[in-house]
N, C-alpha and C. Protein backbone atom coordinates (compact mmCIF):
# COMPACT_ATOMS: atom_id res chain seq x y z
N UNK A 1 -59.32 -21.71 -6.75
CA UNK A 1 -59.53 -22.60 -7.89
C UNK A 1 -60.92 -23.22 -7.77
N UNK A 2 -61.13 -23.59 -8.76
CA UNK A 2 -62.68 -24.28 -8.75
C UNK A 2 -62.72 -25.77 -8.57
N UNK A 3 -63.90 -25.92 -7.80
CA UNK A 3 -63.80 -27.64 -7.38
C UNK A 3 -63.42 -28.51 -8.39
N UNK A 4 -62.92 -29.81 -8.12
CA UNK A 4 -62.90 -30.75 -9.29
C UNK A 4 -64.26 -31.51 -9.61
N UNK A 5 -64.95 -31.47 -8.88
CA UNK A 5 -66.18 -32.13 -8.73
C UNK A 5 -67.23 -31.75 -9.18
N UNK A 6 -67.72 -30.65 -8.38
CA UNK A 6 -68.69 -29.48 -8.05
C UNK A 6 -69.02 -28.24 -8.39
N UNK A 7 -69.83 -28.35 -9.24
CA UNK A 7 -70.05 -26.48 -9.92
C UNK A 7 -70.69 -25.62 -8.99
N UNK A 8 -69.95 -24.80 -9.28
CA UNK A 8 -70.05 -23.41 -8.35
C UNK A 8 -69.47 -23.08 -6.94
N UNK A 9 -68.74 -24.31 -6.99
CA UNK A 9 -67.81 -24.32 -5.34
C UNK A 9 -66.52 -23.92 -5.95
N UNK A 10 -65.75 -23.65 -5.12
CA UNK A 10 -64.68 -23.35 -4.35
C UNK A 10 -63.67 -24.41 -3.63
N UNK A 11 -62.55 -24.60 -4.10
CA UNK A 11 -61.98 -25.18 -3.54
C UNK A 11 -60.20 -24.37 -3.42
N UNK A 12 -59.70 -24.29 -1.76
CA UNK A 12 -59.03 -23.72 -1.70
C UNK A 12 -57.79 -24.17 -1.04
N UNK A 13 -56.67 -23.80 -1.14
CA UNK A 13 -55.35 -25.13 -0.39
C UNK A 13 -55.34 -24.03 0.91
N UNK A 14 -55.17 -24.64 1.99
CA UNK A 14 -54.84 -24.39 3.42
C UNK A 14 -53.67 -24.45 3.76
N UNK A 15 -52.38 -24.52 3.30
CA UNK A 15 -51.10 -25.16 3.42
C UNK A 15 -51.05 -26.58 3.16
N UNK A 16 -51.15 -26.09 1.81
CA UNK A 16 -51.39 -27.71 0.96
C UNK A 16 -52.61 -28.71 0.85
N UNK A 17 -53.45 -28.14 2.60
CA UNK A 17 -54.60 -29.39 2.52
C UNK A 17 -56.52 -28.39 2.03
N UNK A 18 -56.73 -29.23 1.32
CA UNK A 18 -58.17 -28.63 0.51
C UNK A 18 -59.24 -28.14 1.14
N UNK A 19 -59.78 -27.51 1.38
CA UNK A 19 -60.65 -26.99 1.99
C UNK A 19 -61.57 -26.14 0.96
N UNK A 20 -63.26 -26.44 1.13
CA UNK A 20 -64.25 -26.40 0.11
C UNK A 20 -64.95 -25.02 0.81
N UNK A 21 -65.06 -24.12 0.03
CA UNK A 21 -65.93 -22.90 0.54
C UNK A 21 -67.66 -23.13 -0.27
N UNK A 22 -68.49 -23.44 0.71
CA UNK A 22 -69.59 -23.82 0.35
C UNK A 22 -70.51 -22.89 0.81
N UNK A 23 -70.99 -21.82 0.35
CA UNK A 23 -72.05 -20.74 1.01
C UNK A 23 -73.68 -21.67 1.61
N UNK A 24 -73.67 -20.86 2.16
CA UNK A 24 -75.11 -21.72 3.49
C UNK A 24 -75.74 -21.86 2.11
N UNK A 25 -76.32 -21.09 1.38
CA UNK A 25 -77.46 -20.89 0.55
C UNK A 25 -77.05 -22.07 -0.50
N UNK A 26 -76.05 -22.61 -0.71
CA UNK A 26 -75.59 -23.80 -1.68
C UNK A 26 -75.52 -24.98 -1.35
N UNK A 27 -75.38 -25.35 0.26
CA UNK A 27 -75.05 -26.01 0.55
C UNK A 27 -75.98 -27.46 0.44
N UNK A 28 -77.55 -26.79 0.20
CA UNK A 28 -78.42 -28.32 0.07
C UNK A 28 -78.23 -28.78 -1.33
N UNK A 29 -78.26 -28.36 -2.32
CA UNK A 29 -77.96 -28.55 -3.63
C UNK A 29 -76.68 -29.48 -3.63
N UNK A 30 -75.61 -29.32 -2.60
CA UNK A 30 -74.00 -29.09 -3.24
C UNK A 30 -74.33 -30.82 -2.52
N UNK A 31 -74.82 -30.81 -1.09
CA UNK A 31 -74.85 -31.91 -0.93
C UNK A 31 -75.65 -33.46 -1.82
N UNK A 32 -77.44 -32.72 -1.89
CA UNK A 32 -77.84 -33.64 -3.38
C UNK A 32 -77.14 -34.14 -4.21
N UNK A 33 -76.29 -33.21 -4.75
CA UNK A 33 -75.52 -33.84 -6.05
C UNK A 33 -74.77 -34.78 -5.31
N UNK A 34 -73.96 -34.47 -4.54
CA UNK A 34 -73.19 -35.37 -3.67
C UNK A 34 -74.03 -36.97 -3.76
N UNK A 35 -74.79 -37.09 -3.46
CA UNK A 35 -75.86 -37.95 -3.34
C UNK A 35 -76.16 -38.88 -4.11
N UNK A 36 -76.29 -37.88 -5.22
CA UNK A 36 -77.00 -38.40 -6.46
C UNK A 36 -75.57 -38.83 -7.44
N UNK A 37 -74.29 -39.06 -6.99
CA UNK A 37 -73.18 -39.01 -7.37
C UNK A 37 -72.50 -40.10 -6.95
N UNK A 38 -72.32 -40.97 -7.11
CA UNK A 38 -71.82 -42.06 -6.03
C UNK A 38 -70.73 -42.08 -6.27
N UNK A 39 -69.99 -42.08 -7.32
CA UNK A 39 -68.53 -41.93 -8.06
C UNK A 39 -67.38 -41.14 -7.62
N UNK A 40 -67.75 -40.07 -6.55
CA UNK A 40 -66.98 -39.36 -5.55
C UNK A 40 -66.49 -39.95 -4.47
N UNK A 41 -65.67 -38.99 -3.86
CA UNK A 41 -65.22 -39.50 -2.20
C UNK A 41 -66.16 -38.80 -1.41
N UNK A 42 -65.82 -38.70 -0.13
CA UNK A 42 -66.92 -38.63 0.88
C UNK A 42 -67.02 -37.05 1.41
N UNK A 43 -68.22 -36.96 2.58
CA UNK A 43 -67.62 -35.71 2.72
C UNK A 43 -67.19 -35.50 4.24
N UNK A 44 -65.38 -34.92 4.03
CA UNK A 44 -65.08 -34.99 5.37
C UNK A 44 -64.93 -33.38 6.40
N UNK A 45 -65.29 -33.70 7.28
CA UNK A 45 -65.54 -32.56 8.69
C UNK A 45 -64.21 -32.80 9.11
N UNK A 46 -63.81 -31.46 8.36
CA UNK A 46 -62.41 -31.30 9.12
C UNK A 46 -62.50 -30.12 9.83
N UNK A 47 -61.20 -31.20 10.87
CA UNK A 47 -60.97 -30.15 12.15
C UNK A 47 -59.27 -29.41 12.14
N UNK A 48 -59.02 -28.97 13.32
CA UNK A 48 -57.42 -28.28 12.99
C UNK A 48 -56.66 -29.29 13.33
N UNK A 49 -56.85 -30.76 14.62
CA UNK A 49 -55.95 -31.94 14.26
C UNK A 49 -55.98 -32.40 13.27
N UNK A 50 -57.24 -32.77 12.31
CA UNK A 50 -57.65 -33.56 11.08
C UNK A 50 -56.53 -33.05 9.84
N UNK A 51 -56.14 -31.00 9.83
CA UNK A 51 -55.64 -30.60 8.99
C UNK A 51 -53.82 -30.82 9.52
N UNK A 52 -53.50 -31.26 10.78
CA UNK A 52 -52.10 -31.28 11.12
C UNK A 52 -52.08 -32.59 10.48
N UNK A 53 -52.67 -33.42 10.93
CA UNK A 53 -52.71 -34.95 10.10
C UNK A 53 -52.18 -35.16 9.11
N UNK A 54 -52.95 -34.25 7.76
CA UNK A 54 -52.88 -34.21 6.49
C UNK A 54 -51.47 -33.87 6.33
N UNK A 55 -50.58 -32.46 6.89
CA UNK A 55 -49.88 -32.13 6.57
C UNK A 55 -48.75 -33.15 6.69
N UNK A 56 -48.71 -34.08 7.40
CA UNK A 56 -47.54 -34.98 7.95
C UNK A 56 -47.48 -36.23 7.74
N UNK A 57 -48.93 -36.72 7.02
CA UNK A 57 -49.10 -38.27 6.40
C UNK A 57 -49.66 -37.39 4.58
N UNK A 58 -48.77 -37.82 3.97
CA UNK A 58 -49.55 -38.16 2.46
C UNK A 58 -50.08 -38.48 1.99
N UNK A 59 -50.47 -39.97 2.58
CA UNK A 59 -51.66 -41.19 2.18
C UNK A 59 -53.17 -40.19 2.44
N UNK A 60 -53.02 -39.48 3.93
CA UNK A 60 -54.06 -39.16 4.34
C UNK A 60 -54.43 -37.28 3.09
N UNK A 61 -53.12 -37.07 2.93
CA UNK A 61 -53.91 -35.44 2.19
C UNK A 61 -54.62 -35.82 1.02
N UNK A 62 -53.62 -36.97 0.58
CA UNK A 62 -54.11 -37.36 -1.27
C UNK A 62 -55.68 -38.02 -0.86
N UNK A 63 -56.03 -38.55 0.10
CA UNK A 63 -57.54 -38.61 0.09
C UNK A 63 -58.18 -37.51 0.55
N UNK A 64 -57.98 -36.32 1.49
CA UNK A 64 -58.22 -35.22 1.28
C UNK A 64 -58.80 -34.48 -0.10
N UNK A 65 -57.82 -34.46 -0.96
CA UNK A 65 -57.87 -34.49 -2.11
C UNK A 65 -58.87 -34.96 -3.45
N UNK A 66 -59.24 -35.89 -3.12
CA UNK A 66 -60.04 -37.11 -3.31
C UNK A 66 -61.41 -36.94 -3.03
N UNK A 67 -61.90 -36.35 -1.67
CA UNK A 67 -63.09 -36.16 -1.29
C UNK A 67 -63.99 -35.13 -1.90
N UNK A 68 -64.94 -35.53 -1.89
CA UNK A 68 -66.47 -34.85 -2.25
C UNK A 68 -66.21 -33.60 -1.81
N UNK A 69 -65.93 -33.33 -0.33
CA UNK A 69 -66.34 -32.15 0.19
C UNK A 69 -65.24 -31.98 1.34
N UNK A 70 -64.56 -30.88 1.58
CA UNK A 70 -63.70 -31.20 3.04
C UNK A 70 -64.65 -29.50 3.24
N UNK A 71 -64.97 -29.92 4.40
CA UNK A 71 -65.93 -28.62 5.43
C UNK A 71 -64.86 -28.12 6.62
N UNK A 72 -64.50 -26.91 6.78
CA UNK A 72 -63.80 -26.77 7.65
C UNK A 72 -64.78 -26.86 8.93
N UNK A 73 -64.81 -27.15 9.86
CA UNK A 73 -65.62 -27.27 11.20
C UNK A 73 -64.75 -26.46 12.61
N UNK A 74 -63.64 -26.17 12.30
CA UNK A 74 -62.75 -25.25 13.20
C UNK A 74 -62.92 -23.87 13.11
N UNK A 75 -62.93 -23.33 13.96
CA UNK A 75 -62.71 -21.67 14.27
C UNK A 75 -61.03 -21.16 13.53
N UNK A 76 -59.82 -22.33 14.08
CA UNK A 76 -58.49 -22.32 13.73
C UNK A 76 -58.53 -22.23 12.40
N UNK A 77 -59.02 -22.91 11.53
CA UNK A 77 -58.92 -23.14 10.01
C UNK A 77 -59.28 -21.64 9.63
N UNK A 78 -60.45 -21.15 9.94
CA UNK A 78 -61.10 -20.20 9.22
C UNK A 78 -60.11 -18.69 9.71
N UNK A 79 -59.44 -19.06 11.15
CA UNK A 79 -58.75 -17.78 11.14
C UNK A 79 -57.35 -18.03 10.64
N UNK A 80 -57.34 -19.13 10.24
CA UNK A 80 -55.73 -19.22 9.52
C UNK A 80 -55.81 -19.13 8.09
N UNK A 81 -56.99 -19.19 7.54
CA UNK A 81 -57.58 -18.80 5.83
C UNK A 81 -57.65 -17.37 5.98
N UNK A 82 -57.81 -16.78 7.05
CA UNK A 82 -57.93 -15.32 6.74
C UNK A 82 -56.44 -14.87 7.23
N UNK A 83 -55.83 -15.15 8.04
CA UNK A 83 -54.41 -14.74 8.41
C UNK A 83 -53.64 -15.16 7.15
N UNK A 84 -53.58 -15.57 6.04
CA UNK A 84 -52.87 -16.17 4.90
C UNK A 84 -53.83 -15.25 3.63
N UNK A 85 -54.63 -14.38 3.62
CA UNK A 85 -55.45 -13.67 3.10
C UNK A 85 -55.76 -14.58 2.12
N UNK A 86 -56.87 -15.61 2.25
CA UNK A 86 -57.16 -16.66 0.88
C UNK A 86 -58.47 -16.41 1.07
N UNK A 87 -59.64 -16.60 0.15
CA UNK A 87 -60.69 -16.05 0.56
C UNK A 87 -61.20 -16.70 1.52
N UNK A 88 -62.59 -16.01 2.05
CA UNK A 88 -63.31 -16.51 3.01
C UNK A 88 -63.83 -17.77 2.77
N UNK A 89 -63.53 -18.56 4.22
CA UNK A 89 -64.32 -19.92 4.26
C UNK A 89 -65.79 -20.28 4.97
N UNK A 90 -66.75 -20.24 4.87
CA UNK A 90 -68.11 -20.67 5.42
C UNK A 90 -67.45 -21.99 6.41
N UNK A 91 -67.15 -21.79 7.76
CA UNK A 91 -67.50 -22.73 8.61
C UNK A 91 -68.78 -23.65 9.30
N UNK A 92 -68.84 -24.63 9.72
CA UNK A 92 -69.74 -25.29 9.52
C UNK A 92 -69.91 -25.81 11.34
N UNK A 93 -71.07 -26.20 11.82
CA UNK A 93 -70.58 -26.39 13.34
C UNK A 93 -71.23 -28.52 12.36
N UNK A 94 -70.08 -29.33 13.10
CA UNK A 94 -70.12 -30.51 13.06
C UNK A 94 -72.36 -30.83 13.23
N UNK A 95 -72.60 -30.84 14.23
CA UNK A 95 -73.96 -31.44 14.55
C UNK A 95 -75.39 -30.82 13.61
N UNK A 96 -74.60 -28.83 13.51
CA UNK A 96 -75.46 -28.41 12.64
C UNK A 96 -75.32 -29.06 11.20
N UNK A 97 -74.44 -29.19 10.63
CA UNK A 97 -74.32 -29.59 9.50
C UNK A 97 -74.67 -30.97 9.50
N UNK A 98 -75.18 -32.20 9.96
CA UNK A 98 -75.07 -33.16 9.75
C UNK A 98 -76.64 -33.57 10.24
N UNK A 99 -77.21 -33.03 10.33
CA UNK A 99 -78.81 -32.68 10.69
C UNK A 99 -79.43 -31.83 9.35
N UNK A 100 -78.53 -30.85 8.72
CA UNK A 100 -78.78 -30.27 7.97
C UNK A 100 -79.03 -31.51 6.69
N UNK A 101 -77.73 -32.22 6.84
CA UNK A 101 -77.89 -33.08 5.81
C UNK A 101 -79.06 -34.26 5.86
N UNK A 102 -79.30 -34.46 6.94
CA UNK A 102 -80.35 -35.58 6.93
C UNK A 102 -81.68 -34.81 6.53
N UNK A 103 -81.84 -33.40 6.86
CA UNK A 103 -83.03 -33.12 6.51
C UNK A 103 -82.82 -32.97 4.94
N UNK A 104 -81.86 -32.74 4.49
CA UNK A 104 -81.91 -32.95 2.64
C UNK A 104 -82.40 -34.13 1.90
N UNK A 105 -81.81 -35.00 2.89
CA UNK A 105 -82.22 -36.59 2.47
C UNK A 105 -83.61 -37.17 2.93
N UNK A 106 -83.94 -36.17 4.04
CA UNK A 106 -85.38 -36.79 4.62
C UNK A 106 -86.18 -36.20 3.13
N UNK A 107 -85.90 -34.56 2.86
CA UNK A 107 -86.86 -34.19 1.89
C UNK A 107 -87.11 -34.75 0.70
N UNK A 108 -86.23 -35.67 0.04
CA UNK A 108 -85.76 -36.10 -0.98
C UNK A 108 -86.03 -37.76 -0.71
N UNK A 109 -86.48 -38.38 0.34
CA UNK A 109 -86.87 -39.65 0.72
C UNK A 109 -85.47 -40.67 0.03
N UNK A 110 -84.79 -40.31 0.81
CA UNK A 110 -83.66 -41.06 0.33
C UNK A 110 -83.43 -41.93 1.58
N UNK A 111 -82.60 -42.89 1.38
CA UNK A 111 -81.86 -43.60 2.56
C UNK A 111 -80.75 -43.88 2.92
N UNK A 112 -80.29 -44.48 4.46
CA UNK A 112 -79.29 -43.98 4.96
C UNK A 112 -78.94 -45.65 5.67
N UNK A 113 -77.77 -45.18 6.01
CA UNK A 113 -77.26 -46.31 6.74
C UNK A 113 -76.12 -45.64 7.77
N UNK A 114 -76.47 -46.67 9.21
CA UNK A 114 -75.48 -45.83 9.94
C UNK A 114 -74.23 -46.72 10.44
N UNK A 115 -73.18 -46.47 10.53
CA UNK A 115 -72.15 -47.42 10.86
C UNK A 115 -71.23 -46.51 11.97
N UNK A 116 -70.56 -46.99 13.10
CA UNK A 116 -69.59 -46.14 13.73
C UNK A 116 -70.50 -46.65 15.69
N UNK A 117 -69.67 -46.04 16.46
CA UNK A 117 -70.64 -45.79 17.77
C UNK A 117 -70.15 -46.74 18.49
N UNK A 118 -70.90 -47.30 19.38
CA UNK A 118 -70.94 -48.57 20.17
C UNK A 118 -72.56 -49.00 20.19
N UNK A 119 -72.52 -50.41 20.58
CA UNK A 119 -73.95 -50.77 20.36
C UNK A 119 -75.07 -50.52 20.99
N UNK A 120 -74.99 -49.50 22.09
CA UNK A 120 -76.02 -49.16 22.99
C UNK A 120 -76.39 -47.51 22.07
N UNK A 121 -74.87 -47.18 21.41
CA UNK A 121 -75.08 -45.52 21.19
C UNK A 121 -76.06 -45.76 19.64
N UNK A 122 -75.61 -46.76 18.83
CA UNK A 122 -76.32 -46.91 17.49
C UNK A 122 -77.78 -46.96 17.70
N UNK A 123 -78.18 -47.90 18.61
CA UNK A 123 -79.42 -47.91 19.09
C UNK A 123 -80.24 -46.55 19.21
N UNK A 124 -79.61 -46.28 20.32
CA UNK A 124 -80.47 -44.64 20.47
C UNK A 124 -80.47 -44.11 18.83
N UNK A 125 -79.25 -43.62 18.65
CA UNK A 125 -79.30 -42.83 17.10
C UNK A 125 -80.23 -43.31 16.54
N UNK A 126 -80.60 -44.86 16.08
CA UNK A 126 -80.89 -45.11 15.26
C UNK A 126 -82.85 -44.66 15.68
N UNK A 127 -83.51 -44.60 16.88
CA UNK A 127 -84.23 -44.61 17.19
C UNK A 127 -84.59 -43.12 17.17
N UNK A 128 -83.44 -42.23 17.30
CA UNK A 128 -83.90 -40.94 17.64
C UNK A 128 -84.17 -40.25 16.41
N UNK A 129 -83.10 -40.91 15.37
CA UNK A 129 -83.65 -40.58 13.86
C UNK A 129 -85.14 -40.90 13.41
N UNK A 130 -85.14 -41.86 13.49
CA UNK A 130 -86.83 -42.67 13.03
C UNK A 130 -87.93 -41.68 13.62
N UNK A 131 -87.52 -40.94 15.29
CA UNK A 131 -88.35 -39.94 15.29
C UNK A 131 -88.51 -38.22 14.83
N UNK A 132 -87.09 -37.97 15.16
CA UNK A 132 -87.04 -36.81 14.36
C UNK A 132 -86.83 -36.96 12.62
N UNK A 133 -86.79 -37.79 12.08
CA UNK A 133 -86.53 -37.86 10.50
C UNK A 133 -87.21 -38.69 10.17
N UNK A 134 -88.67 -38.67 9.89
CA UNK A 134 -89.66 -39.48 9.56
C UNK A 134 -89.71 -40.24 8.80
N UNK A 135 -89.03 -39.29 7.54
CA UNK A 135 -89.55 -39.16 5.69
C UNK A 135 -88.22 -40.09 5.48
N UNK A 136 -87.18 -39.96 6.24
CA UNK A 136 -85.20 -40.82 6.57
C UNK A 136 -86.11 -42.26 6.04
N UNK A 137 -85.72 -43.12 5.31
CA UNK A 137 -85.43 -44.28 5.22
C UNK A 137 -84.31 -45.44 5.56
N UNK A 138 -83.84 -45.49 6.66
CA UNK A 138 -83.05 -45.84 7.61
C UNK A 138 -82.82 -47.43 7.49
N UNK A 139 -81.94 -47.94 6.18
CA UNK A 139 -82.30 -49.40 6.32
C UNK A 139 -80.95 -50.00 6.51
N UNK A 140 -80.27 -50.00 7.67
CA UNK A 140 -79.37 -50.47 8.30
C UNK A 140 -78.50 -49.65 9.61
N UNK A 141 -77.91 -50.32 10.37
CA UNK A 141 -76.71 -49.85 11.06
C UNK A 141 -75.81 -50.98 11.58
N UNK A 142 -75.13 -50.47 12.43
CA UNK A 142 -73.89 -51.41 12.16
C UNK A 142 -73.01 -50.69 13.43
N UNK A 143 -72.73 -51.02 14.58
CA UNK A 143 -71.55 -50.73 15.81
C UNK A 143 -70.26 -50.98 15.25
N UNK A 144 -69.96 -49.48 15.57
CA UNK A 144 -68.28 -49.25 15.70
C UNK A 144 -67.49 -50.62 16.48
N UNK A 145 -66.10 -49.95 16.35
CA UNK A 145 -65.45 -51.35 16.89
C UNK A 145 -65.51 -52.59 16.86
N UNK A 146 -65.62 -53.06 15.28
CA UNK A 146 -65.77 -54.33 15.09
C UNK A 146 -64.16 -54.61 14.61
N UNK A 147 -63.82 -56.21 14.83
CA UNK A 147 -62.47 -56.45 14.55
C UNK A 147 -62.66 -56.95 12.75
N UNK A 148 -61.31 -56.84 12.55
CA UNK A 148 -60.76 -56.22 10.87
C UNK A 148 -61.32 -57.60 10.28
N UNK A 149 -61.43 -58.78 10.82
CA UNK A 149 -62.21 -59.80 10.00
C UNK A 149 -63.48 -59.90 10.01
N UNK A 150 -64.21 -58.98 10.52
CA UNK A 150 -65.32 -58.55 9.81
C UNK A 150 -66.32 -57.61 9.16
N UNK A 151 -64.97 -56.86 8.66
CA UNK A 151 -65.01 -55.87 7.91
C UNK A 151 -65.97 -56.26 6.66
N UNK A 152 -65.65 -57.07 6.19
CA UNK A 152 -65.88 -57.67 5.26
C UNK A 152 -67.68 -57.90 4.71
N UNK A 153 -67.90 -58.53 6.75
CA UNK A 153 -69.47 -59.24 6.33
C UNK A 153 -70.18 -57.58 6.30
N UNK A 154 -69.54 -56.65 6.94
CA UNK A 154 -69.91 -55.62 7.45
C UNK A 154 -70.50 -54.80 5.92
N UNK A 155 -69.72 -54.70 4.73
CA UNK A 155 -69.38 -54.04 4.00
C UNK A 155 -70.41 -54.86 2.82
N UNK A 156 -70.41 -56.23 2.50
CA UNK A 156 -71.65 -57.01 1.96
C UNK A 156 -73.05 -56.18 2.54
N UNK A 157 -73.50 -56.17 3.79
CA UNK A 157 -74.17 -55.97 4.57
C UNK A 157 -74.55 -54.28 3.92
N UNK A 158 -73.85 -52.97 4.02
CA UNK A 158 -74.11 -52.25 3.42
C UNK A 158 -74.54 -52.10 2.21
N UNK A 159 -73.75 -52.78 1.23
CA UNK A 159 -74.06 -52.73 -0.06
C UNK A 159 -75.56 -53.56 -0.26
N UNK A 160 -75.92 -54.64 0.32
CA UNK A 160 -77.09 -55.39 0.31
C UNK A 160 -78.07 -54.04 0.54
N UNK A 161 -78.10 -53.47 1.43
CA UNK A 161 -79.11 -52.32 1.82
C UNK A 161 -79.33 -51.41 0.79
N UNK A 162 -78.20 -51.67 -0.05
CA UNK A 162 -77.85 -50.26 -0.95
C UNK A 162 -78.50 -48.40 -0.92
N UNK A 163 -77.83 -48.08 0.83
CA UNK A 163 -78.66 -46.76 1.22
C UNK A 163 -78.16 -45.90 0.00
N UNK A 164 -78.63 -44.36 0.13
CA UNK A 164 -78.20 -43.18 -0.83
C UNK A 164 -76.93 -42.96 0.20
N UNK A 165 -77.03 -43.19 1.29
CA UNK A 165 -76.00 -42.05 1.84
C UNK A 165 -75.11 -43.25 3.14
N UNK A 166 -74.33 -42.82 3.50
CA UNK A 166 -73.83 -43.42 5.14
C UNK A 166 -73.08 -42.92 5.89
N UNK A 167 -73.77 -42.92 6.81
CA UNK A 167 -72.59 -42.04 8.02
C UNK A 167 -72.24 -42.70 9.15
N UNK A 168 -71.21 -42.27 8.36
CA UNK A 168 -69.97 -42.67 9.94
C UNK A 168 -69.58 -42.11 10.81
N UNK A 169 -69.63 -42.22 12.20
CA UNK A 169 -68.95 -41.76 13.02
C UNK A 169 -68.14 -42.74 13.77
N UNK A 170 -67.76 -42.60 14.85
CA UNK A 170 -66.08 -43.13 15.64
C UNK A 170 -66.24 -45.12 15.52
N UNK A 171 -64.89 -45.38 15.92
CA UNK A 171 -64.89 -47.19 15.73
C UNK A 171 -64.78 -47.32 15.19
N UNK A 172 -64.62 -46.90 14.00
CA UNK A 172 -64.49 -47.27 12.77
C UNK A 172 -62.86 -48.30 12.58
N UNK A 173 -62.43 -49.30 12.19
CA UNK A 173 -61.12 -49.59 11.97
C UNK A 173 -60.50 -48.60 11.51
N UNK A 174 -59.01 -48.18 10.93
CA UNK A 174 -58.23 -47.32 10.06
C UNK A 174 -58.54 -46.15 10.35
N UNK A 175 -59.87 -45.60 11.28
CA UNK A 175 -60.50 -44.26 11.58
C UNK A 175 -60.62 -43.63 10.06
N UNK A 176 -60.21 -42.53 9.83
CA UNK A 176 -60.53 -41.78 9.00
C UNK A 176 -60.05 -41.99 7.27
N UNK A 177 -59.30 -43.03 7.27
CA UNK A 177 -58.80 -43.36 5.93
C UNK A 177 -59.34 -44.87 6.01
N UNK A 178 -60.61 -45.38 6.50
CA UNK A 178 -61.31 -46.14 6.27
C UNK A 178 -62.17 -45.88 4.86
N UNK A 179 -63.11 -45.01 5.22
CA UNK A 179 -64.12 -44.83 3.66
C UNK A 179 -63.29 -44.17 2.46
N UNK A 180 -62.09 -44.00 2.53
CA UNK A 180 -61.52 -43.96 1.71
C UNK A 180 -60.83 -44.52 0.72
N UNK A 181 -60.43 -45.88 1.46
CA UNK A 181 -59.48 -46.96 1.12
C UNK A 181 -60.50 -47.83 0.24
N UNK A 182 -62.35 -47.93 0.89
CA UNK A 182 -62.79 -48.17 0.35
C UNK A 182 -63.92 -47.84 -0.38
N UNK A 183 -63.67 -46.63 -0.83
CA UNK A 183 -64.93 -46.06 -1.65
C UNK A 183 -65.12 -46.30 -2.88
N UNK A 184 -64.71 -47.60 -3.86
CA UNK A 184 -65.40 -48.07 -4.45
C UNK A 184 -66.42 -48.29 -4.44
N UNK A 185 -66.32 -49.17 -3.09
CA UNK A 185 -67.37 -49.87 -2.51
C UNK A 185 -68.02 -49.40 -1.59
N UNK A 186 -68.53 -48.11 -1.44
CA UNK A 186 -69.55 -47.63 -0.41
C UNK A 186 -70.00 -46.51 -1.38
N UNK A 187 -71.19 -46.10 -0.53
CA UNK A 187 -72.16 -44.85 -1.55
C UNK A 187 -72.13 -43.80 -0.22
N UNK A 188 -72.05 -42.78 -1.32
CA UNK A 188 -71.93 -41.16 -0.84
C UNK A 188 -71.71 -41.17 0.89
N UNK A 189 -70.87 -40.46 1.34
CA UNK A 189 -70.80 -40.57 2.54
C UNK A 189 -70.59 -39.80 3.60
N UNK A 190 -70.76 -38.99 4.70
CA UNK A 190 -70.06 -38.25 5.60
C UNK A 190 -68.96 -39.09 6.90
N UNK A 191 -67.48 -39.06 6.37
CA UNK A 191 -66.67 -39.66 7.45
C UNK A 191 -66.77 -38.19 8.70
C-alpha cells in the first residue's frame, strides 16, 4: 500500500506493525519533506524487540502507525518480510542512517536539537557534531533522565529554540511513546 504521508514510498504491514520501504536513492528527499512537515509523527528505527512490542501493546502500534517513517534497522525484520513473501525492505544500519540525516540537514542549514544521553554523553555529541557538521545549526540539548516534573521546563525549552529537527536518543521518560504522546508539541523528529 502506499504511504499515508509520503509520495512515492511504500508502506507495508509486518504482522500488523508498519514498516516503510524507502530506496537509498529516496531517502534524502523522503527525509526533507519530513522536515519541512512538522504535522507528522516522527521517524522511528525499528528493531525486532521494538516490532514484538508493537505486537503486544496497542497504544504503542497505533503510534507506529502514526509515524513519519518506521525504518526497519534489523536483519530479523527484513528476513521475516521476505519469509512472508511481501516485498523487499531497504534496511537501514541505525548510526548510518542518522549521520545520513544530519548531513541532509547540515546541507539544507537547518537546525537541530538534541535531547536523550546522560550529561557527560550530550556534551561530547554535542561537540563532536559542531565538528563534524559545521553547516548543523545546533541550538540546544538537553540530558536524558530527567524526572517527569520537568518535563515540562524541558519541552518550553525546545520549542523556545524552535530547531527543524530533534533527536532523541535513550532517558528519555515513557522511552519510546514519549515523542509520541507529545507530538503536537515537538518538530520533526528521529525517536
Amino acid at each position: 500500500m502506499d504511504h499515508p504521508f509520503l509520495k512515492g514510498i511504500k508502506r507495508i504491514l509486518l504482522l500488523r506493525v508498519p514498516l516503510d520501504i524507502v530506496p537509498d536513492e529516496e531517502l534524502d528527499r523522503v527525509i526533507l519533506e519530513i522536515v519541512e512537515r512538522s504535522d507528522i509523527g516522527p521517524i522511528v528505527l525499528l528493531t525486532y524487540a521494538k516490532m514484538m512490542k508493537a505486537r503486544r501493546d496497542p497504544e504503542f502500534l497505533g503510534y507506529l502507525h502514526k509515524a513519519a517513517l518506521v525504518i526497519p534497522v534489523s536483519k530479523s525484520l527484513e528476513n521475516a518480510a521476505r519469509f512472508l513473501r511481501l516485498p523487499a525492505i531497504f534496511r537501514y544500519e541505525p548510526f548510518a542512517f542518522t549521520i545520513r540525516t544530519l548531513g541532509v540537514l547540515e546541507n539544507k542549514h537547518k537546525s537541530l536539537y538534541l535531547l536523550g544521553e546522560n550529561h557527560k554523553a550530550i556534551q561530547l555529541i554535542a561537540s563532536n557534531m559542531r565538528t563534524s557538521f559545521p553547516g548543523l545549526n545546533l541550538v540546544g540539548r538537553h540530558a536524558g533522565f530527567f524526572p517527569r516534573d520537568k518535563e515540562e521546563i524541558i519541552l518550553t525549552a525546545i520549542q523556545k529554540a524552535t530547531p527543524a529537527f530533534l533527536l532523541i536518543g535513550t532517558g528519555v521518560p515513557g522511552k519510546d511513546k514519549w515523542s509520541f504522546r507529545l507530538a503536537s508539541r515537538l518538530p520533526a523528529r528521529l525517536a
